[in-house]
PDB file of N, CA and C in Angstrom:
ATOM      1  N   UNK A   1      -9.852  51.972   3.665  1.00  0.00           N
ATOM      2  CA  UNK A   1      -9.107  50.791   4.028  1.00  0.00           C
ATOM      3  C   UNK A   1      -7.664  50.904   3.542  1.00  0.00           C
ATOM      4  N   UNK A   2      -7.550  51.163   2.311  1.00  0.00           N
ATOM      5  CA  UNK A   2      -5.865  51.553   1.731  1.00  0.00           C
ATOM      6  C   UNK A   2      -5.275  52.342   2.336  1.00  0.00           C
ATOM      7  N   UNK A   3      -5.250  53.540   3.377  1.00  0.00           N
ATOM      8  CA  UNK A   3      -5.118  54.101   4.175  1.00  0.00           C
ATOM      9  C   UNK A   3      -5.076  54.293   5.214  1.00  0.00           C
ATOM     10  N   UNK A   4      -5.889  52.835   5.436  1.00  0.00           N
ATOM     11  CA  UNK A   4      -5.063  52.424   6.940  1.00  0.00           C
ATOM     12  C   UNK A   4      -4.317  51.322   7.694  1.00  0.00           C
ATOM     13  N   UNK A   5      -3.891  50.502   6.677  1.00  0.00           N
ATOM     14  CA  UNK A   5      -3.441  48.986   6.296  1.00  0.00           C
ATOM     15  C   UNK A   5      -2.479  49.234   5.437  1.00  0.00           C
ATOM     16  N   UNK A   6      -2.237  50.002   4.225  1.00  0.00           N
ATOM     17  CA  UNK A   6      -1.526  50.047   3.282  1.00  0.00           C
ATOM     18  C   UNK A   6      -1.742  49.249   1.769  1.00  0.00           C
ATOM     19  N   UNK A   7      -2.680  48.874   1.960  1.00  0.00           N
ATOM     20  CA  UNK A   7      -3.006  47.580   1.673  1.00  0.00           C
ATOM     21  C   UNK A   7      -4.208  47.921   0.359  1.00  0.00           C
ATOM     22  N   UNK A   8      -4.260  47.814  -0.614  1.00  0.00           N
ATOM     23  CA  UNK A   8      -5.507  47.718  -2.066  1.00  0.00           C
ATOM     24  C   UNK A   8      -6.413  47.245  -2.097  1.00  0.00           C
ATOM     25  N   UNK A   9      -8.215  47.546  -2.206  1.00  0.00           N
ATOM     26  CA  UNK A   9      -8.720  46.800  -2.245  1.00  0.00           C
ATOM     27  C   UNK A   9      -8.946  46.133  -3.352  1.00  0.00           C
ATOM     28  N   UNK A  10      -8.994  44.699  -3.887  1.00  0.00           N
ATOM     29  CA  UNK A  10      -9.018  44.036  -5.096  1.00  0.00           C
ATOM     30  C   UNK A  10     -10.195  43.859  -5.961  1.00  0.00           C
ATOM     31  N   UNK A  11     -11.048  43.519  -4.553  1.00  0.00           N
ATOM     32  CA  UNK A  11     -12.154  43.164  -5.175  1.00  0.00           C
ATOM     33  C   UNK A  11     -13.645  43.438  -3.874  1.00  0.00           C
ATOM     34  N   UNK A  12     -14.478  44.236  -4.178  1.00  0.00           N
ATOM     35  CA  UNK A  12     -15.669  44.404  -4.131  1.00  0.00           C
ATOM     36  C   UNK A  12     -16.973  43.282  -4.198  1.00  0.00           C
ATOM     37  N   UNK A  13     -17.012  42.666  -2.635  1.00  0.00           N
ATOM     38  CA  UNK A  13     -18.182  41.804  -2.916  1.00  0.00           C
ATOM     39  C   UNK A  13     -19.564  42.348  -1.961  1.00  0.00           C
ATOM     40  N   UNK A  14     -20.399  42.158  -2.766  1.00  0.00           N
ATOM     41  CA  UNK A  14     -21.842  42.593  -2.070  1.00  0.00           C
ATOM     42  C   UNK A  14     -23.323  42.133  -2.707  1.00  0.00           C
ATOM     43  N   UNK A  15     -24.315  42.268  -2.057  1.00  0.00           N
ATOM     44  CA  UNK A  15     -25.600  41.388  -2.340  1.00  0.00           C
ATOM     45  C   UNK A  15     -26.299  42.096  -3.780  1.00  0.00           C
ATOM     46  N   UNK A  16     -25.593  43.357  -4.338  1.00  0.00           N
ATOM     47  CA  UNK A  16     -25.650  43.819  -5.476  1.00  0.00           C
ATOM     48  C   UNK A  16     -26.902  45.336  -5.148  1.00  0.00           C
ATOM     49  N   UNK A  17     -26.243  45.458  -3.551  1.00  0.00           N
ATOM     50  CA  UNK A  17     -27.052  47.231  -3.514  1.00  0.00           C
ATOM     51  C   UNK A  17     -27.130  48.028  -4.639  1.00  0.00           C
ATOM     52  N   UNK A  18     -28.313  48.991  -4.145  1.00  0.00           N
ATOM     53  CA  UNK A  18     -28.397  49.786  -5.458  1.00  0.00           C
ATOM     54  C   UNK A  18     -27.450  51.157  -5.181  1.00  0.00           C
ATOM     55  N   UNK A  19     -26.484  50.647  -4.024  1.00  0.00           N
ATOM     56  CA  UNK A  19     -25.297  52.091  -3.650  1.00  0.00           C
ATOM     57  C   UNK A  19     -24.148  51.696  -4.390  1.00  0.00           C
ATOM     58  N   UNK A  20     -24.258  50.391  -4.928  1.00  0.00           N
ATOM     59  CA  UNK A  20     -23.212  50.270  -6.061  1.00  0.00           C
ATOM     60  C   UNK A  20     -23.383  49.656  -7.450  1.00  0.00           C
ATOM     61  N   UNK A  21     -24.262  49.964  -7.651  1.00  0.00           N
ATOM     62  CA  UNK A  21     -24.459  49.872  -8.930  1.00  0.00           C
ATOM     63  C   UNK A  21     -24.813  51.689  -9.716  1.00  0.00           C
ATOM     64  N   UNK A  22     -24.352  52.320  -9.136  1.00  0.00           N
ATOM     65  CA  UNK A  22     -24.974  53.529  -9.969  1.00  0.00           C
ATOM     66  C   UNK A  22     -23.540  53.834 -10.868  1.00  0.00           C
ATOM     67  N   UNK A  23     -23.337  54.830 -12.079  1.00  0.00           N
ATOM     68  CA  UNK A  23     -22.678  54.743 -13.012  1.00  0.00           C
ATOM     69  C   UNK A  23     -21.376  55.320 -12.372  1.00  0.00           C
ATOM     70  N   UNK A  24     -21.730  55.784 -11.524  1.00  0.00           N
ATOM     71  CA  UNK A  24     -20.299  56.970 -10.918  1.00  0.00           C
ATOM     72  C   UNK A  24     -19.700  56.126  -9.993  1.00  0.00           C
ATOM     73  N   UNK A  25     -20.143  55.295  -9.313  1.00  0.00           N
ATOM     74  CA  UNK A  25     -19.398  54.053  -8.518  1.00  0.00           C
ATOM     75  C   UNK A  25     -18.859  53.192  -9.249  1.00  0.00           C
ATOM     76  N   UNK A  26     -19.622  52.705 -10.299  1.00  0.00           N
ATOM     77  CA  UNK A  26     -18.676  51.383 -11.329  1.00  0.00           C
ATOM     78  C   UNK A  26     -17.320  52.084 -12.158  1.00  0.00           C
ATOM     79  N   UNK A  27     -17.898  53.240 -12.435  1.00  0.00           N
ATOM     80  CA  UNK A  27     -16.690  54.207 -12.721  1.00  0.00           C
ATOM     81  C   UNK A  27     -15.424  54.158 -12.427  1.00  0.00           C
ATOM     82  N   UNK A  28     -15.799  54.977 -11.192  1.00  0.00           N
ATOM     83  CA  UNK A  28     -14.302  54.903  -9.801  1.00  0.00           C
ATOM     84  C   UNK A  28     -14.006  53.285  -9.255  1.00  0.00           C
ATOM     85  N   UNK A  29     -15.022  52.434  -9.427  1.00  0.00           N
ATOM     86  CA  UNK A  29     -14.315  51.193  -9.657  1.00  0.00           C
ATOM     87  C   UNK A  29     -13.053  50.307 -10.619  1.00  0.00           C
ATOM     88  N   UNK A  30     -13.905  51.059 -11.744  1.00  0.00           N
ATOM     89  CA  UNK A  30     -13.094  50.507 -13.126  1.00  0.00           C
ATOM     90  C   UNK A  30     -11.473  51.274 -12.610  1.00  0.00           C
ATOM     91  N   UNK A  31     -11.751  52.885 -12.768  1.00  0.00           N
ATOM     92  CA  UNK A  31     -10.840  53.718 -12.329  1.00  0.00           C
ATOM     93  C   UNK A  31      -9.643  53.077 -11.501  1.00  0.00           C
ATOM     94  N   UNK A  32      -9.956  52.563 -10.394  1.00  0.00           N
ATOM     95  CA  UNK A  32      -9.421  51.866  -9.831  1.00  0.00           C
ATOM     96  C   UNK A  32      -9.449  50.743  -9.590  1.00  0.00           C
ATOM     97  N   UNK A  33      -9.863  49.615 -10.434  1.00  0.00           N
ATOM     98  CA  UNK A  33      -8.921  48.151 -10.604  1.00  0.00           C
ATOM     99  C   UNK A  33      -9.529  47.391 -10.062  1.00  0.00           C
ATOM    100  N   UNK A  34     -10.513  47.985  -9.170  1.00  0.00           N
ATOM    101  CA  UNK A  34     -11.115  47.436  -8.081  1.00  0.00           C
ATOM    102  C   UNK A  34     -12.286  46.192  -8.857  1.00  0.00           C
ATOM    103  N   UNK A  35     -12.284  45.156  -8.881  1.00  0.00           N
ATOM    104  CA  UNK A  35     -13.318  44.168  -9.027  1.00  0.00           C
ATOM    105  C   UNK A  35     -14.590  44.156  -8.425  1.00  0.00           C
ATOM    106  N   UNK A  36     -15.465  44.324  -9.367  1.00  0.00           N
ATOM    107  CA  UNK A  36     -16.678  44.015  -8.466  1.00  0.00           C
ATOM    108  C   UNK A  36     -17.455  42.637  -8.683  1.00  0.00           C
ATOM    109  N   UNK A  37     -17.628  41.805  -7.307  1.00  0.00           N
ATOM    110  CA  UNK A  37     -18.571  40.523  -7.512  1.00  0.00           C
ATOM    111  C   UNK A  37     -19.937  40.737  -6.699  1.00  0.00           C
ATOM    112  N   UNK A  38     -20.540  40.300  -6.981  1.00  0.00           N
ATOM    113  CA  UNK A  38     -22.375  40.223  -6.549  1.00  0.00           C
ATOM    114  C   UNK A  38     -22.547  38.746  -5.774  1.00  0.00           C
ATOM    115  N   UNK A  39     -22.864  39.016  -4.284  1.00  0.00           N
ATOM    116  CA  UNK A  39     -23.119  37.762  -4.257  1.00  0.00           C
ATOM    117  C   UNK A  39     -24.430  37.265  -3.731  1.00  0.00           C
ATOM    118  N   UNK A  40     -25.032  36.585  -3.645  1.00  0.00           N
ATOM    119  CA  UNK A  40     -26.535  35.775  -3.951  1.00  0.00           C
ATOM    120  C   UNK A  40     -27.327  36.795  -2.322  1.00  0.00           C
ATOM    121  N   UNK A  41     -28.304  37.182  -2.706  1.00  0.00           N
ATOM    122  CA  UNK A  41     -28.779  38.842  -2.300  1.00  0.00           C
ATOM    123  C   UNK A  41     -29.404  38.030  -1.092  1.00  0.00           C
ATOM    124  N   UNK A  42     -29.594  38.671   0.219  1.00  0.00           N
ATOM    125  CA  UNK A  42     -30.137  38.177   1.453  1.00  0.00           C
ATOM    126  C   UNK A  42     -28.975  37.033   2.535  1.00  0.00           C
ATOM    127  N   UNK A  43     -28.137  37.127   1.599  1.00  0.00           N
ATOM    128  CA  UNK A  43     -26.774  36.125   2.429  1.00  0.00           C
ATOM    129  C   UNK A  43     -26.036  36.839   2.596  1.00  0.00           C
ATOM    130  N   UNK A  44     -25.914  38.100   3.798  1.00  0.00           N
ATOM    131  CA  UNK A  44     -24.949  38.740   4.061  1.00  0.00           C
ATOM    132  C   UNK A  44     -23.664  37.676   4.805  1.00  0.00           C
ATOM    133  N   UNK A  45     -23.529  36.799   5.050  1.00  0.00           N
ATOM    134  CA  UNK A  45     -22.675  35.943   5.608  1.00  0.00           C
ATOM    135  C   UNK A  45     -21.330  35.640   4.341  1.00  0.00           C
ATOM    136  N   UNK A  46     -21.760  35.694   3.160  1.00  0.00           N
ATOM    137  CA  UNK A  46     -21.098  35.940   1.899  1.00  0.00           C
ATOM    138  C   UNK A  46     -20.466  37.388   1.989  1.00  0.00           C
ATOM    139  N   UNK A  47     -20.976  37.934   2.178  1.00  0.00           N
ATOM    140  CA  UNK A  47     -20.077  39.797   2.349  1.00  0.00           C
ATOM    141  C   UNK A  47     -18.837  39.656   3.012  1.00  0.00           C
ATOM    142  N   UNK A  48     -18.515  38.665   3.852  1.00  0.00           N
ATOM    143  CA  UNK A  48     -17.201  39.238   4.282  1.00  0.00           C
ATOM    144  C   UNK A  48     -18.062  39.667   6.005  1.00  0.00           C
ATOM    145  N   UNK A  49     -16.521  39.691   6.469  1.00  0.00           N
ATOM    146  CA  UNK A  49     -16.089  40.211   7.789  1.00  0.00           C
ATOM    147  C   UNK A  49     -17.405  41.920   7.796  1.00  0.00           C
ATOM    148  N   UNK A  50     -17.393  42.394   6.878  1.00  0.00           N
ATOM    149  CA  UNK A  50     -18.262  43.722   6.929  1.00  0.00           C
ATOM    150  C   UNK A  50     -19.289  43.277   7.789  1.00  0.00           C
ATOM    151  N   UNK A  51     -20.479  42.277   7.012  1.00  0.00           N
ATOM    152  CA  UNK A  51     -21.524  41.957   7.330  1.00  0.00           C
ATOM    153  C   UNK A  51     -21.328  41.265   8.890  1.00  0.00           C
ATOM    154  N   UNK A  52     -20.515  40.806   9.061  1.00  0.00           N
ATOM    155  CA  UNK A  52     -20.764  40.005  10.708  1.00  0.00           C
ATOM    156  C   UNK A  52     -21.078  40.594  11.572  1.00  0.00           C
ATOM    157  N   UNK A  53     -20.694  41.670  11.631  1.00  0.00           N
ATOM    158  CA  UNK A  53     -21.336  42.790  13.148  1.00  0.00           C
ATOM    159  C   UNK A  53     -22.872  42.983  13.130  1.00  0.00           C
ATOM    160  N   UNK A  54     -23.463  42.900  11.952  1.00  0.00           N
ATOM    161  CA  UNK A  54     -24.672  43.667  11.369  1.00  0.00           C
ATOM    162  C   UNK A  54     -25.158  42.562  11.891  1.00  0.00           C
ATOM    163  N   UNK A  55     -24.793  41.148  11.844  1.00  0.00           N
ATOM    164  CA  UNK A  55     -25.257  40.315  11.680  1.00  0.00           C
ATOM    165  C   UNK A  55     -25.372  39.282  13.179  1.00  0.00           C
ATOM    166  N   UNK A  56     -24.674  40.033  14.278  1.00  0.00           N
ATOM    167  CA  UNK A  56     -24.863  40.075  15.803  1.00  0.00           C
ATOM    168  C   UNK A  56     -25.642  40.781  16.354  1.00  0.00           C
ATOM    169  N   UNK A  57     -25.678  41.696  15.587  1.00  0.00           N
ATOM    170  CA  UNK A  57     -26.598  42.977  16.001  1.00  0.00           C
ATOM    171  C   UNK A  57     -27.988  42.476  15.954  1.00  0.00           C
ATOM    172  N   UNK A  58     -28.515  42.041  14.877  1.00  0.00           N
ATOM    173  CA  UNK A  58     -29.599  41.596  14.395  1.00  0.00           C
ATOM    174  C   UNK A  58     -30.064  40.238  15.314  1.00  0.00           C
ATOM    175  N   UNK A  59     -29.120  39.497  15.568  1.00  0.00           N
ATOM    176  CA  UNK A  59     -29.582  38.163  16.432  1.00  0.00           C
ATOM    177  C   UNK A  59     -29.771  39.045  17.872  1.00  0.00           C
ATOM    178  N   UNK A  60     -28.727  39.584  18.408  1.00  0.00           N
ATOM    179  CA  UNK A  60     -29.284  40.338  20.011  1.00  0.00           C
ATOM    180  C   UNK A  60     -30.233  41.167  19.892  1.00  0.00           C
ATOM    181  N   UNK A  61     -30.927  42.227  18.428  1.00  0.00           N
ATOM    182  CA  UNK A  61     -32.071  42.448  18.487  1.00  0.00           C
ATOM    183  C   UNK A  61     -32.768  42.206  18.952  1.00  0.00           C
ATOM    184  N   UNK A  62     -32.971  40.799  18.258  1.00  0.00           N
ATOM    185  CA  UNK A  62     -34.502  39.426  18.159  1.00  0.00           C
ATOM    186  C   UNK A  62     -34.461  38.628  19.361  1.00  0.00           C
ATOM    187  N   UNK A  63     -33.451  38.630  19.940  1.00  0.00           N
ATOM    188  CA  UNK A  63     -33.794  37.988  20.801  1.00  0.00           C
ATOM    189  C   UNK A  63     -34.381  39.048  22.325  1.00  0.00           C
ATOM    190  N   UNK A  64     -33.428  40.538  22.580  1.00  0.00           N
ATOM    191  CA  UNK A  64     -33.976  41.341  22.990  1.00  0.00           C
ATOM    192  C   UNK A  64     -35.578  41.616  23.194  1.00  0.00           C
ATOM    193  N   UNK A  65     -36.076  41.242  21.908  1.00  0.00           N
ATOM    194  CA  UNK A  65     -37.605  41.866  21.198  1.00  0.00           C
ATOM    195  C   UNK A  65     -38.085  40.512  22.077  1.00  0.00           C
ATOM    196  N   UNK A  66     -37.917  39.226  21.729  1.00  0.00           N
ATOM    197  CA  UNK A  66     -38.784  37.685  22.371  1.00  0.00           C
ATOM    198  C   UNK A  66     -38.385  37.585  23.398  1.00  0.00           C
ATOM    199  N   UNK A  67     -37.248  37.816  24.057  1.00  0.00           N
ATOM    200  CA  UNK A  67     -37.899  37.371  25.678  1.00  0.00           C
ATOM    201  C   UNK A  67     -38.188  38.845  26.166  1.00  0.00           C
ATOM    202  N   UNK A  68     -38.525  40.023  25.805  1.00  0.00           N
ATOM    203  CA  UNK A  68     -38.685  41.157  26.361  1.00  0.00           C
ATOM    204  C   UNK A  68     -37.760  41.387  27.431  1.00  0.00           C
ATOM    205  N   UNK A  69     -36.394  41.304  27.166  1.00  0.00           N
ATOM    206  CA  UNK A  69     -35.400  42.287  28.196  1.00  0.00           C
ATOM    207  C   UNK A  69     -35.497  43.298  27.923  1.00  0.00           C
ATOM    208  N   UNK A  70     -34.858  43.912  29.249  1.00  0.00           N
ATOM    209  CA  UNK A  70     -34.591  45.371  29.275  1.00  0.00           C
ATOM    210  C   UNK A  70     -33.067  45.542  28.532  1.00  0.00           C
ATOM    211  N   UNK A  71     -32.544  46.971  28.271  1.00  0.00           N
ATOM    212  CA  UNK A  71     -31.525  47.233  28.062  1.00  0.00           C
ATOM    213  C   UNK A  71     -30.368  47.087  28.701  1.00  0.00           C
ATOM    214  N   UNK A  72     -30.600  46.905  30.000  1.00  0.00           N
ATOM    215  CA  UNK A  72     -29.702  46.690  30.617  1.00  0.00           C
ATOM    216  C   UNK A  72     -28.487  45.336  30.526  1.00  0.00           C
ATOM    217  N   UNK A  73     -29.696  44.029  29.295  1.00  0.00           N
ATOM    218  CA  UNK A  73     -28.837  43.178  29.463  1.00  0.00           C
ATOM    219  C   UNK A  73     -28.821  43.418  27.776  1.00  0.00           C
ATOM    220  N   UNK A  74     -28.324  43.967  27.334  1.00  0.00           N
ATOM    221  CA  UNK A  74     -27.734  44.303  26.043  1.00  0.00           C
ATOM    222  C   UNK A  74     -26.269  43.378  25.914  1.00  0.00           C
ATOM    223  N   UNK A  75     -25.368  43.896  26.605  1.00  0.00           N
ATOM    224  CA  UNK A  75     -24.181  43.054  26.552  1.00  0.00           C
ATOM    225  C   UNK A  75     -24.038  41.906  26.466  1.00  0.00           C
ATOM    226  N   UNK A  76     -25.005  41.388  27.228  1.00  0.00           N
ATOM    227  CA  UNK A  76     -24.446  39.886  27.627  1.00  0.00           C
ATOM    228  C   UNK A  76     -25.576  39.609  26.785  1.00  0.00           C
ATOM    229  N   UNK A  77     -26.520  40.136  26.158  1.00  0.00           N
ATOM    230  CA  UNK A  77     -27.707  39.356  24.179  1.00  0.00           C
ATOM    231  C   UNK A  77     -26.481  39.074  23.837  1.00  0.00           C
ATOM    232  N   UNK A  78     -25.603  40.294  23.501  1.00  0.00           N
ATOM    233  CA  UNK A  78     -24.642  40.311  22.320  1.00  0.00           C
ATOM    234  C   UNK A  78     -23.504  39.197  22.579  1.00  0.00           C
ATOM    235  N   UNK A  79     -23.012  38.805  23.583  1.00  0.00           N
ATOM    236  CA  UNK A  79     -22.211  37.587  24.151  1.00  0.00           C
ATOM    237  C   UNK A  79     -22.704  36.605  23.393  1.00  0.00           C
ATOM    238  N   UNK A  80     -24.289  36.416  23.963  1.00  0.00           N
ATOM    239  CA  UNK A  80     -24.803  34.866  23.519  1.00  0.00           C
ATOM    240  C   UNK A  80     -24.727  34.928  21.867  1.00  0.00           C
ATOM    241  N   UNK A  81     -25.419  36.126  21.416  1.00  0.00           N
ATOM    242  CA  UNK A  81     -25.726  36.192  19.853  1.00  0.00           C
ATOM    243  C   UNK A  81     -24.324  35.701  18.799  1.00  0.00           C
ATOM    244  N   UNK A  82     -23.132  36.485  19.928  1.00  0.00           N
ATOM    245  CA  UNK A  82     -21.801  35.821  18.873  1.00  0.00           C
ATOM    246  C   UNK A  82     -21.469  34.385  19.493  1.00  0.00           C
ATOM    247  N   UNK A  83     -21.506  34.259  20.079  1.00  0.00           N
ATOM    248  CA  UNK A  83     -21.576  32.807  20.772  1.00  0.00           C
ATOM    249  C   UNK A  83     -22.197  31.571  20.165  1.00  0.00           C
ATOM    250  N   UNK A  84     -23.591  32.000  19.773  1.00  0.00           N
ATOM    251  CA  UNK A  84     -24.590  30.720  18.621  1.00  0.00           C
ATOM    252  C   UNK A  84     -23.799  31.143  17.395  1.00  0.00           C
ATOM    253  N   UNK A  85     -23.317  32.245  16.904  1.00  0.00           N
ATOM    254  CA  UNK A  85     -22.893  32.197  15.708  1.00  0.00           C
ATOM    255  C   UNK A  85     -21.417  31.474  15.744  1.00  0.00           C
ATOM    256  N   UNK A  86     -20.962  32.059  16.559  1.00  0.00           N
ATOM    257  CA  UNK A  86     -19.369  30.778  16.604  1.00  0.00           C
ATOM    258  C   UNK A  86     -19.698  29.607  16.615  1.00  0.00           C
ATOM    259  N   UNK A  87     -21.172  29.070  16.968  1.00  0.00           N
ATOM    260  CA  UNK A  87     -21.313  27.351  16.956  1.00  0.00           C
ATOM    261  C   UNK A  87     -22.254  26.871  15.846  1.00  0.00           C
ATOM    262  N   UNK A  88     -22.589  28.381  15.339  1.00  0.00           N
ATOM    263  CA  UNK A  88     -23.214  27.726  13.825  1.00  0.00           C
ATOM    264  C   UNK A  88     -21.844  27.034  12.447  1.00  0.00           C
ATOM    265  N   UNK A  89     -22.181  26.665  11.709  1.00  0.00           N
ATOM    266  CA  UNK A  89     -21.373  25.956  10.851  1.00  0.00           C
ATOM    267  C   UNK A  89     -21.497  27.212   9.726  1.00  0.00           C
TER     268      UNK A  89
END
């Protein structure tokens, strides 16, 4: 991200994976300044902009899987899926 924005990251938020908690990541954290916060585990909606794609993906899944479409209407799951999420609160 600093490399392509110009821009530092400050601070580190996530549901407290075990890909950052190992000693060589908090390390190169400290190393670099970088803050780390934990936030309440299963609420990727707290992660940040990261988690939102994951988190379209997952609704056009499920809905894919219950009404049994084909692939073909992939696009337009993913329309509706960001669509209920723009009208969730």
């Amino acid at each position: 991200m600093e490399k392509q924005t110009g821009n530092s990251i400050k601070i580190l938020s996530s549901g407290n994976g075990v890909e950052y908690t190992t000693k060589a990541f908090t390390a190169y954290l400290q190393k670099e300044g970088i803050r780390y916060q934990v936030t309440v585990p299963d609420t990727p909606e707290k992660n940040g902009t990261v988690k939102r794609p994951h988190i379209i993906q997952e609704k056009t899944r499920i809905m894919m899987q219950e009404a049994k479409f084909r692939v073909i209407y992939w696009a337009e799951a993913v329309n509706t899926a960001a669509y209920l999420k723009n009208l969730s609160p």
